[in-house]
Structure formats: C-alpha cells, structure tokens
C-alpha atoms as a PDB file:
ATOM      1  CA  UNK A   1     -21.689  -8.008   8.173  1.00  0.00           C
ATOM      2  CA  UNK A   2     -19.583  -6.330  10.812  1.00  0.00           C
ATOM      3  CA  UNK A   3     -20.850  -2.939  10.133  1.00  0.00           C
ATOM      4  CA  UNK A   4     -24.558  -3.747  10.116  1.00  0.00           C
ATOM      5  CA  UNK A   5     -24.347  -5.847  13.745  1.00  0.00           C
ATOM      6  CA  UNK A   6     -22.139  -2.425  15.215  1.00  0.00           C
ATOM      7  CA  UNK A   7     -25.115  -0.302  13.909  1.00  0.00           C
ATOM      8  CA  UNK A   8     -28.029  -2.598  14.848  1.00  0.00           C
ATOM      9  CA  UNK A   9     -26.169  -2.530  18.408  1.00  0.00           C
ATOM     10  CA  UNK A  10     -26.315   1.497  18.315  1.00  0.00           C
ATOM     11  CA  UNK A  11     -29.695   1.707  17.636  1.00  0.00           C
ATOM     12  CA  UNK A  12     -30.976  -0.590  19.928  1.00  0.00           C
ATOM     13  CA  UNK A  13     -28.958   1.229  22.540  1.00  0.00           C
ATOM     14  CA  UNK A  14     -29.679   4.545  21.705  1.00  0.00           C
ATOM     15  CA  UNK A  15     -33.863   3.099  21.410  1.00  0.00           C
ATOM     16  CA  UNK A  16     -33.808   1.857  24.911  1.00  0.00           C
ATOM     17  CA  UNK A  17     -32.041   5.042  26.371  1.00  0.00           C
ATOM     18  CA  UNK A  18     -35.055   6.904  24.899  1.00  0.00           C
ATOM     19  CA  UNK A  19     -37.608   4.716  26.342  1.00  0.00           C
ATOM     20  CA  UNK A  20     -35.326   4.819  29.672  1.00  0.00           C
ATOM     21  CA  UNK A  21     -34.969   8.606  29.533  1.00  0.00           C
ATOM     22  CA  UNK A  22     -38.404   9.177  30.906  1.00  0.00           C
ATOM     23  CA  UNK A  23     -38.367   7.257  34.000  1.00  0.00           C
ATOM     24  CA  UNK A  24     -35.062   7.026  35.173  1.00  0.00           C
ATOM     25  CA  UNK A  25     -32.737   9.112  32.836  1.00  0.00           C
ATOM     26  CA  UNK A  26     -29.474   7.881  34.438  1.00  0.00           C
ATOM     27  CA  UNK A  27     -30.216   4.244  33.169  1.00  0.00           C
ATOM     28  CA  UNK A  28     -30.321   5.637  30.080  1.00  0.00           C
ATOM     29  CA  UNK A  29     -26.722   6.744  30.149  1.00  0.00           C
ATOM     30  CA  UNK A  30     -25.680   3.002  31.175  1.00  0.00           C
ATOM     31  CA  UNK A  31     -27.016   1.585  28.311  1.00  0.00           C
ATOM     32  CA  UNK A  32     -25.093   3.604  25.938  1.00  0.00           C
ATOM     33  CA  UNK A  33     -21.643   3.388  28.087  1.00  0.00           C
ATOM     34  CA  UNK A  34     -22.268  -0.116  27.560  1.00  0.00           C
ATOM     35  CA  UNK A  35     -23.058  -0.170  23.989  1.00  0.00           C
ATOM     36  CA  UNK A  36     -20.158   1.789  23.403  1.00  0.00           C
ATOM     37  CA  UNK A  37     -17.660  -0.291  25.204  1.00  0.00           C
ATOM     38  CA  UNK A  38     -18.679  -3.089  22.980  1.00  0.00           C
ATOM     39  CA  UNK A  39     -18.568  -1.040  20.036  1.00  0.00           C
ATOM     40  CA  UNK A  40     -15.211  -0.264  21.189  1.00  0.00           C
ATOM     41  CA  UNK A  41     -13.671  -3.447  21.994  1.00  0.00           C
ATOM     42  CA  UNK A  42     -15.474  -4.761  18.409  1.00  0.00           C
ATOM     43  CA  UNK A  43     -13.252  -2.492  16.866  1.00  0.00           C
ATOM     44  CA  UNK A  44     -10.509  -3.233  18.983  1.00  0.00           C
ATOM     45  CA  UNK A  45     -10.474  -6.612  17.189  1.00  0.00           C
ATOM     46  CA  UNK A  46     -10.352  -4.982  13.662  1.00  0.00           C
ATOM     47  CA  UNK A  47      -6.429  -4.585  14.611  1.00  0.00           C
ATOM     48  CA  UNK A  48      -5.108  -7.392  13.581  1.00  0.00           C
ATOM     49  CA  UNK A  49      -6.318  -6.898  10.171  1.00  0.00           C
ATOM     50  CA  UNK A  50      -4.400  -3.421  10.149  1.00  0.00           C
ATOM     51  CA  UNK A  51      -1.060  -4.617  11.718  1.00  0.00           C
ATOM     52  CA  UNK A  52      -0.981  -6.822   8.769  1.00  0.00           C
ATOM     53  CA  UNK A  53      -1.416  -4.223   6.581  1.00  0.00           C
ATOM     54  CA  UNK A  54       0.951  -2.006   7.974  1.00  0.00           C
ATOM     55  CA  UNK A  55       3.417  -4.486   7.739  1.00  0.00           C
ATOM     56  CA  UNK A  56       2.840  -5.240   4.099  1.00  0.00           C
ATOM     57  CA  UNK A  57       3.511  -1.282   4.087  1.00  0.00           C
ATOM     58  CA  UNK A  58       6.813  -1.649   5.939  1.00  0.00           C
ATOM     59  CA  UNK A  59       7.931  -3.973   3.331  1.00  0.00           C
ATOM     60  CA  UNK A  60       7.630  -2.796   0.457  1.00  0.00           C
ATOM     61  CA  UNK A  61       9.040   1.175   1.404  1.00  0.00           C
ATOM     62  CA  UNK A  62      11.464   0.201   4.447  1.00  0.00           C
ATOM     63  CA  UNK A  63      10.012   2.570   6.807  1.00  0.00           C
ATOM     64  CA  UNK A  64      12.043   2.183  10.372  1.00  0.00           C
ATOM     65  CA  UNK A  65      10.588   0.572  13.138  1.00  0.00           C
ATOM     66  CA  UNK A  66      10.425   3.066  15.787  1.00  0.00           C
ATOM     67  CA  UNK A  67       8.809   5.456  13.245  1.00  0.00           C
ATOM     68  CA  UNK A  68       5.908   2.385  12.927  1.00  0.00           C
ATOM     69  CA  UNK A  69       5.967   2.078  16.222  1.00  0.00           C
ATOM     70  CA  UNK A  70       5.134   5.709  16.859  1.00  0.00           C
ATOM     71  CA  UNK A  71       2.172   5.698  14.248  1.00  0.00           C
ATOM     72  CA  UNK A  72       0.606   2.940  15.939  1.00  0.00           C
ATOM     73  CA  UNK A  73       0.974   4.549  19.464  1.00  0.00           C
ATOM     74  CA  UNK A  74      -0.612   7.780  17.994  1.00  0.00           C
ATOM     75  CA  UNK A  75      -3.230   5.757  16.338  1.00  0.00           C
ATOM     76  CA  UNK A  76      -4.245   4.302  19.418  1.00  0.00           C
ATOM     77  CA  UNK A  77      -4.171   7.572  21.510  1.00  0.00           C
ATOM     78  CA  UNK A  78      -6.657   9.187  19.045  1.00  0.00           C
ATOM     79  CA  UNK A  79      -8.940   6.125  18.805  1.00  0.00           C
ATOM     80  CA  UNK A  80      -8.992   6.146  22.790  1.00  0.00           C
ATOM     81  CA  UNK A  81      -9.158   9.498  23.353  1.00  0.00           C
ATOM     82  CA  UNK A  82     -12.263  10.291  20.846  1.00  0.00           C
ATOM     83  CA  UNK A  83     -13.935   7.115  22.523  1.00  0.00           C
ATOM     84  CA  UNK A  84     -13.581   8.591  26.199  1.00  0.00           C
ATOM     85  CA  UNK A  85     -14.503  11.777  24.794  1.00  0.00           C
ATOM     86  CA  UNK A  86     -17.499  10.919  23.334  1.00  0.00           C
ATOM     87  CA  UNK A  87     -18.676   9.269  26.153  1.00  0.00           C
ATOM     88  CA  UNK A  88     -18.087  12.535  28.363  1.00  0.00           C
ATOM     89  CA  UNK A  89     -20.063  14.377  25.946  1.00  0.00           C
ATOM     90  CA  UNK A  90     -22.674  11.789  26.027  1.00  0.00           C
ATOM     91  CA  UNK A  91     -23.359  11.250  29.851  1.00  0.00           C
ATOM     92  CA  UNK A  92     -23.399  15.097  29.833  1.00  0.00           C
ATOM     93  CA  UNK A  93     -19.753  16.194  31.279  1.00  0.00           C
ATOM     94  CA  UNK A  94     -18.637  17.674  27.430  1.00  0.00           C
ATOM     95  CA  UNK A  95     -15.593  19.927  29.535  1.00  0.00           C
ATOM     96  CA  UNK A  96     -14.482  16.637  30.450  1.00  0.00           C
ATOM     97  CA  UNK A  97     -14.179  15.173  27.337  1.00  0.00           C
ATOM     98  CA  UNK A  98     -12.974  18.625  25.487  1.00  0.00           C
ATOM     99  CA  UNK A  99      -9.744  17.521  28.236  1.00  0.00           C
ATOM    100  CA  UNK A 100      -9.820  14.378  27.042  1.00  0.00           C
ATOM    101  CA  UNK A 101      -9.132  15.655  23.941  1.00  0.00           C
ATOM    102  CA  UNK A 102      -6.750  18.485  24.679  1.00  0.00           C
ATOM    103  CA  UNK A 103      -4.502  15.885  26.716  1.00  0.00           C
ATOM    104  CA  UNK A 104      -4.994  13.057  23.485  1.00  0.00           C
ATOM    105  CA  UNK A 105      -3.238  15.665  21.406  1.00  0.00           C
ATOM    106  CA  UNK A 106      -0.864  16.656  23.469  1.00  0.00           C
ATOM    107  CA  UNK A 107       0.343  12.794  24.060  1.00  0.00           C
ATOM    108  CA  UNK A 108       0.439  12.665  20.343  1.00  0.00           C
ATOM    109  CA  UNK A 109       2.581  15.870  20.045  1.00  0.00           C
ATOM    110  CA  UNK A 110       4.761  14.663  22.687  1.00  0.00           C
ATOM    111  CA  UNK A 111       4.861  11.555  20.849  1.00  0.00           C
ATOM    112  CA  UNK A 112       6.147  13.136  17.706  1.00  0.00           C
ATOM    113  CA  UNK A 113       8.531  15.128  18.818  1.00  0.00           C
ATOM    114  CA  UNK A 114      11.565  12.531  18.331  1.00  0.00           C
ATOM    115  CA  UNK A 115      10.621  11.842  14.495  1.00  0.00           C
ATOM    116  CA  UNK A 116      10.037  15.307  13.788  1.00  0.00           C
ATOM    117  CA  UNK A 117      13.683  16.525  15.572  1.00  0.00           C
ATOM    118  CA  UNK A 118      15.033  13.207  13.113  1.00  0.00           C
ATOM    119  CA  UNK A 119      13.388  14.515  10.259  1.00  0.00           C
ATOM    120  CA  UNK A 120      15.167  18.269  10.787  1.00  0.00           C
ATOM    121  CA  UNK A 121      18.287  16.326  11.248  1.00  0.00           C
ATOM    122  CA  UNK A 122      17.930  14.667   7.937  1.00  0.00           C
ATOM    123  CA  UNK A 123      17.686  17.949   6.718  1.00  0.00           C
ATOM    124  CA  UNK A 124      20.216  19.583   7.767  1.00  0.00           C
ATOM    125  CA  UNK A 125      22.568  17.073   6.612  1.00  0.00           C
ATOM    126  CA  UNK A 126      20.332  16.741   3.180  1.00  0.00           C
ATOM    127  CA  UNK A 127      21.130  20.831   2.850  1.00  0.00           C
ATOM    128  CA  UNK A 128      25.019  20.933   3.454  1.00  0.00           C
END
C-alpha cells in the first residue's frame, strides 16, 4: 500500500504545480520540494527493513564490518545525492544538481578507496 500512497502523493503534487504554474509559477516549485521531502523521508523509513536484511546477509557469508559499514555510507550518499539532484533539476538550477552529482560520486570514490587498496592487498598476498 506504500507504493500507491508515495504515487498518489506525486500526482497530486505534480497536479497542483500545474494548476499553480499559471499564476504564480514559483508556488509551483514549493509544492513539489515539499512532496519530495516527504517522499524522501517515507523512504527514509524503509531502512530498517534493509538493515535487517543486510544483516541476515552478514551472517550467513561473514562479510567484515567496516566493509558493511562502507556499503551503507555509499548507499546513503547516492540516495541523497540523486534526491538533491533531482530537486535542482526540478526548480530549474540542473548545473547545480549535475554538482550534486559529480561531488556524490566523488564521496563514494573517496569512500572506496580503503576496501579497494584491501582488496589489492589480498591479492598480492593471494599471488605470491
């Protein structure tokens, strides 16, 4: 039932920006910033499910924790980072949220870095 009240809530947003968009456009923009912050924070609350998941993961293939960790953190930066870039896009400012993006990827590269330097390490001892 989740789904259908998240897409109910985006149509009825994106309805009333239309009807908005002839008198006072900016207005417009408002009501979808807001419908997408609660669209957001909705699926913000979906987490708990997939912690539990992920930890039902963990246990069965003994995956370390700071690796977990990691995934998590670069699951979060791309879930903020396409929902602040969207929003650019939408209220008009599209370079900003291209930079958005650009920096979201970047964090996540950054991020990786450590497991990928352990994984050549695990290699190199694998190989000799």
């Amino acid at each position: 039932m989740s789904m259908i009240t998240i897409a109910a809530a985006g149509v009825a947003a994106v309805l009333t920006a239309v009807q908005l968009r002839s008198g006072k456009g900016e207005y417009g923009v408002y009501v979808v910033l807001a419908a997408g912050i609660f669209i957001f924070f909705y699926g913000a609350s979906k987490l708990a499910a997939i912690l539990k998941a992920i930890e039902e993961i963990r246990a069965f293939i003994q995956i370390g924790q700071p690796y977990l960790e990691a995934l998590l953190k670069m699951i979060g930066i791309t879930y903020v980072a396409e929902f602040a870039a969207g929003m650019c896009r939408d209220a008009g400012y599209g370079s900003l949220g291209s930079q958005i993006e650009i920096f979201g990827k970047l964090s996540i590269l950054a991020l990786s870095m450590p497991i990928l330097l352990a994984l050549f390490g695990t290699l190199e001892q694998f190989l000799q």
